[in-house]
N, C-alpha and C. Protein backbone atom coordinates (compact mmCIF):
# COMPACT_ATOMS: atom_id res chain seq x y z
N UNK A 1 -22.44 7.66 37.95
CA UNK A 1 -21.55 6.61 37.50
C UNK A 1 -22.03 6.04 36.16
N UNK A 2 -23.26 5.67 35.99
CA UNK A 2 -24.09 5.26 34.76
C UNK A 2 -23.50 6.28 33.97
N UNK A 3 -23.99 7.92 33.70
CA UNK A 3 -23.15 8.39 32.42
C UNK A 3 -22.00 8.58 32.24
N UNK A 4 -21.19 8.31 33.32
CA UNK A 4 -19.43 8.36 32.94
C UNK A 4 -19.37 7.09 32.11
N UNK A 5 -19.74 5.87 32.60
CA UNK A 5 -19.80 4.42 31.98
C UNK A 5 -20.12 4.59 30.12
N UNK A 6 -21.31 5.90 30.16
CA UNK A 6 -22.22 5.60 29.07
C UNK A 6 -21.22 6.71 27.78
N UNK A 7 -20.89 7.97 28.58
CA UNK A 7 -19.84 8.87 27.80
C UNK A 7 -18.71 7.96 27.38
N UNK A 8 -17.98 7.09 28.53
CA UNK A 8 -16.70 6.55 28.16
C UNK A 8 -17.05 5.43 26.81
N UNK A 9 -18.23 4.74 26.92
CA UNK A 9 -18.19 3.84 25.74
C UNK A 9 -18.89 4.56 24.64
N UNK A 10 -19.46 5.62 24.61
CA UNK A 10 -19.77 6.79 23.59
C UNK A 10 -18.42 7.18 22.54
N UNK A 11 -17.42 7.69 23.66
CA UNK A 11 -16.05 8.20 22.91
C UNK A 11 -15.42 7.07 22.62
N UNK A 12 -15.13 5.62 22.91
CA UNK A 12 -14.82 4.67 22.21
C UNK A 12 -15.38 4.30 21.13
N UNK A 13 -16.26 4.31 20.62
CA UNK A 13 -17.42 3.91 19.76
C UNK A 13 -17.05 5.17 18.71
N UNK A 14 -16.70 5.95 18.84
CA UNK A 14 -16.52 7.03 18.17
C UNK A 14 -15.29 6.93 17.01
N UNK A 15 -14.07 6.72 18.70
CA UNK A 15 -13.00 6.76 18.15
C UNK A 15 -12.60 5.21 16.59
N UNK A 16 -13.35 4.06 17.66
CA UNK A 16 -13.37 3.24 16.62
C UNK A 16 -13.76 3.54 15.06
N UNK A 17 -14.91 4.26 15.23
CA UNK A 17 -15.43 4.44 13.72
C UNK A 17 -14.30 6.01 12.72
N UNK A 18 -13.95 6.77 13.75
CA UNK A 18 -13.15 7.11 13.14
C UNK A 18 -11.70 6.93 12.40
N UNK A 19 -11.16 5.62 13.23
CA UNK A 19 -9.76 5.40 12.91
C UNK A 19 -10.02 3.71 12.40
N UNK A 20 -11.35 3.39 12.05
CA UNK A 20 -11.59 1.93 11.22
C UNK A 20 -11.09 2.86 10.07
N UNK A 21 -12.02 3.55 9.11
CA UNK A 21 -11.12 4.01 7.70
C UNK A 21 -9.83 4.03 7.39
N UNK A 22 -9.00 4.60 8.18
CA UNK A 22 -7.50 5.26 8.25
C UNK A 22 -6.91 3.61 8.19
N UNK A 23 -6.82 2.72 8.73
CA UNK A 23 -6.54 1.71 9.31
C UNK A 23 -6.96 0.74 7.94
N UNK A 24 -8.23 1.23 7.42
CA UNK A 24 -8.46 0.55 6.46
C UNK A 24 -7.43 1.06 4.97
N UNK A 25 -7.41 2.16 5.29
CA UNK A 25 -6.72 2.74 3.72
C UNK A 25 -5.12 2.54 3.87
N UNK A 26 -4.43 2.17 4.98
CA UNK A 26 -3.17 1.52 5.47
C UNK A 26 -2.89 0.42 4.78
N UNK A 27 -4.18 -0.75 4.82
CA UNK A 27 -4.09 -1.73 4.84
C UNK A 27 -4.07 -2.43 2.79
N UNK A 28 -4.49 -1.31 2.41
CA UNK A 28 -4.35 -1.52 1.26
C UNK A 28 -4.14 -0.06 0.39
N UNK A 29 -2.87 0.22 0.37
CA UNK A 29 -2.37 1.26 -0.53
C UNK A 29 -3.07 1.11 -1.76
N UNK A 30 -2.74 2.39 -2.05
CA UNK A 30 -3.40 2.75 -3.84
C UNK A 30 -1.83 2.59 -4.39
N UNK A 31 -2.37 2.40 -5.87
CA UNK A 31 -0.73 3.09 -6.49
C UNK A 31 -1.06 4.17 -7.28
N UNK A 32 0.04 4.62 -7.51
CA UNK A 32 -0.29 5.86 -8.21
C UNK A 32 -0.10 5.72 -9.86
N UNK A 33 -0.83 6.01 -10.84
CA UNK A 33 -0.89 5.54 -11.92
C UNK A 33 0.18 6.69 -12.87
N UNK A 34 1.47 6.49 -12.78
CA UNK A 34 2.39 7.61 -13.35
C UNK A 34 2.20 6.98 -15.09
N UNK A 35 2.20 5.42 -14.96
CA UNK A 35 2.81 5.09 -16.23
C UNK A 35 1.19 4.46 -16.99
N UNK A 36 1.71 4.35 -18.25
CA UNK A 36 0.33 3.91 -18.80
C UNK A 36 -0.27 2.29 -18.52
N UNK A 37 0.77 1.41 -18.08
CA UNK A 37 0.55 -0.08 -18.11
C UNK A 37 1.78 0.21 -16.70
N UNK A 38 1.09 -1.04 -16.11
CA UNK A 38 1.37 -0.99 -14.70
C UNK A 38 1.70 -2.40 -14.39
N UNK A 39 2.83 -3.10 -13.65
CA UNK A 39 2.27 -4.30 -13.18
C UNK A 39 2.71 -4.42 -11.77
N UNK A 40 1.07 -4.86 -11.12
CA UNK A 40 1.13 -4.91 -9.35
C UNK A 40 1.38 -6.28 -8.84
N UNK A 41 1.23 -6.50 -7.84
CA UNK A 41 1.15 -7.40 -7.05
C UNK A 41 -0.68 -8.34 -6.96
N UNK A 42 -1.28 -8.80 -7.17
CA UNK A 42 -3.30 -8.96 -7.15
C UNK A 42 -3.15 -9.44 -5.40
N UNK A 43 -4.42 -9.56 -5.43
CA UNK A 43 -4.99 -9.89 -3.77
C UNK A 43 -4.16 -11.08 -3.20
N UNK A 44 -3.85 -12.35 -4.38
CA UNK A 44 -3.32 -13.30 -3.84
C UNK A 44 -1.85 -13.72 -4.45
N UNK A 45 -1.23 -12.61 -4.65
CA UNK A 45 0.26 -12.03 -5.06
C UNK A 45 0.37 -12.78 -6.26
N UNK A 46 -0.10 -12.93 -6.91
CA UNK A 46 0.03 -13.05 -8.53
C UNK A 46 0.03 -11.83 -9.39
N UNK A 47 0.77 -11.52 -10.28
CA UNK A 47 1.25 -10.25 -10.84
C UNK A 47 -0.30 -9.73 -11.86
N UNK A 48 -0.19 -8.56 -11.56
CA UNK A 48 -1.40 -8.32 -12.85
C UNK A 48 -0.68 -7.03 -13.66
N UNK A 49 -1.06 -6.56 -14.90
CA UNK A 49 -1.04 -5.82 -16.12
C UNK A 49 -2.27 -5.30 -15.97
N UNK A 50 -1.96 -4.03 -15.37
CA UNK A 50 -2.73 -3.08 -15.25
C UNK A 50 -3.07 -1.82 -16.18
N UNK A 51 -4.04 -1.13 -16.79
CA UNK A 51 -4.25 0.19 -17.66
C UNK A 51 -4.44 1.05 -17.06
N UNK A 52 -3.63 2.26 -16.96
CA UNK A 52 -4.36 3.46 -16.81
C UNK A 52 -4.51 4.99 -17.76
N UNK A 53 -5.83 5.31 -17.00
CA UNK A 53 -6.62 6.23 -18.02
C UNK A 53 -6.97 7.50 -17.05
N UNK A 54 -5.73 8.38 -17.97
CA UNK A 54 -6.06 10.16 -17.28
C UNK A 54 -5.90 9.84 -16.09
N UNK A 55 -4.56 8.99 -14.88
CA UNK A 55 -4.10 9.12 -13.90
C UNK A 55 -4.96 8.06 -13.23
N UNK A 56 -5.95 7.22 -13.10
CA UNK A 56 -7.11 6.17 -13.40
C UNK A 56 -6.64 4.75 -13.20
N UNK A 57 -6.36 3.65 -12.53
CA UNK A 57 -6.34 2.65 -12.35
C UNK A 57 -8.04 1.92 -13.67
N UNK A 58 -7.64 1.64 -14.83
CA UNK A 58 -8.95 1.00 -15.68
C UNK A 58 -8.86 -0.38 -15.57
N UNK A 59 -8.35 -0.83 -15.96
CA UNK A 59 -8.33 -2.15 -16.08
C UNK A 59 -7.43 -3.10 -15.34
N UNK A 60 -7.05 -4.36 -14.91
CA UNK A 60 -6.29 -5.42 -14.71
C UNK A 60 -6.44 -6.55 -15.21
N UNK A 61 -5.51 -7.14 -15.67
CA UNK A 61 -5.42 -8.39 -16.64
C UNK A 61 -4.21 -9.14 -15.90
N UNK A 62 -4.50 -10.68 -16.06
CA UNK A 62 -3.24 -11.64 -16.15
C UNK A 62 -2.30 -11.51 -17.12
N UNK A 63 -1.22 -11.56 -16.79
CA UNK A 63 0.13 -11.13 -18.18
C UNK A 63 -0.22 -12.50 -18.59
N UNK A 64 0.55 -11.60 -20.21
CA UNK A 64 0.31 -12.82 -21.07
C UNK A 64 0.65 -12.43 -22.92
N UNK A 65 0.77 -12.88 -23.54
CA UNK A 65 0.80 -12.70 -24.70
C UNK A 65 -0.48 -11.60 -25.48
């Protein structure tokens, strides 16, 4: 009974660490950098002016003059 107990929280422990990533990369999409200047959404939904370089997310800036 002890190693059924000890296998079953083995393969949980597992599964967690495998499907934390997936779950993580859900949770925050990439974008895809088609255009040279980009503008996203930032962490706390304020717009940013973004650069990209050779397909590359480089830089983010506050818009602005």
């Amino acid at each position: 009974m002890k190693s059924f107990v000890l296998t079953v929280v083995g393969l949980l422990a597992l599964v967690v660490l495998l499907v934390g990533p997936v779950v993580g990369r859900l949770a925050h999409p990439t974008t895809d950098c088609s255009n040279r200047v980009m503008v996203i959404k930032g962490p706390r939904g304020e717009p940013l002016e973004c650069v990209c370089v050779e397909g590359t997310m480089a830089a983010c800036l506050s818009p602005g003059p």
